[in-house]
Protein backbone atom coordinates (compact mmCIF):
# COMPACT_ATOMS: atom_id res chain seq x y z
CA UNK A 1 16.14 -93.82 -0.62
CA UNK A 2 17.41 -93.02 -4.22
CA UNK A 3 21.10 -94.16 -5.24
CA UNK A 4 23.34 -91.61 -5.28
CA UNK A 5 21.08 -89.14 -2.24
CA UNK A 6 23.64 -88.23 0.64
CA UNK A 7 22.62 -89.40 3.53
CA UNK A 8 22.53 -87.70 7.11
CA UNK A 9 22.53 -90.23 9.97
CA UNK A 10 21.41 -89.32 13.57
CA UNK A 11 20.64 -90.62 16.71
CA UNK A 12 17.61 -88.90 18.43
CA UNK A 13 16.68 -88.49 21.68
CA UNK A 14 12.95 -88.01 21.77
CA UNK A 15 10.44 -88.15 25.03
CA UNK A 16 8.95 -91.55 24.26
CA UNK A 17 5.12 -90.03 25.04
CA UNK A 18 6.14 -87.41 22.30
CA UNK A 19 7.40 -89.73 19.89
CA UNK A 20 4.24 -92.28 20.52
CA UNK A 21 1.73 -89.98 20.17
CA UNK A 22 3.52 -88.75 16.70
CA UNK A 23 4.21 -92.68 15.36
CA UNK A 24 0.69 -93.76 16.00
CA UNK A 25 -0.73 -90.41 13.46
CA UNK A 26 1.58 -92.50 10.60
CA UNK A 27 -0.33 -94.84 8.32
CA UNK A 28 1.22 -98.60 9.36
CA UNK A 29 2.04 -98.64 5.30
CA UNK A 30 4.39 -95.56 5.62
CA UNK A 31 7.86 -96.24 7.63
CA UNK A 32 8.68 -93.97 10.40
CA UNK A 33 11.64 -92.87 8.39
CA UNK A 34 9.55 -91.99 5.37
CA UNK A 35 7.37 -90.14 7.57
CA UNK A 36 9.79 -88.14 9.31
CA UNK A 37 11.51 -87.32 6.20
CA UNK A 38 8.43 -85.35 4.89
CA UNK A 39 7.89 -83.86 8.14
CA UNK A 40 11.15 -82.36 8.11
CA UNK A 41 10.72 -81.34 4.32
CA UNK A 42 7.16 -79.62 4.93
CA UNK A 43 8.82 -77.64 7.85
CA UNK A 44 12.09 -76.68 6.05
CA UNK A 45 9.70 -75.36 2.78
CA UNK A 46 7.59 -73.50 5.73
CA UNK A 47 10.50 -71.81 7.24
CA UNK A 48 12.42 -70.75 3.63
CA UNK A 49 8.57 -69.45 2.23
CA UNK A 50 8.68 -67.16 5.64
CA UNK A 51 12.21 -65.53 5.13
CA UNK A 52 12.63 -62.52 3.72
């Protein structure tokens, strides 16, 4: 994470079949954090690009 970046802590509650199935599609040499973090990035640009 770059110095100075807020950061936005949670505690998730995810169906572990759900969450397995997504954590084994992530290369070993990407962290789980990392990974999510883009996930949630490609989604957010996906949802502004369909507004208005």
């Amino acid at each position: 994470m770059e110095k100075g970046v807020k950061v936005k802590k949670f505690l998730l509650e995810i169906p572990e079949e759900i969450w397995n199935k997504w954590k084994n599609t992530v290369p070993r040499s990407i962290s789980l954090n990392k990974a999510l973090i883009e996930l949630l990035k490609k989604k957010g640009e996906k949802d502004e690009s369909q507004k208005g």
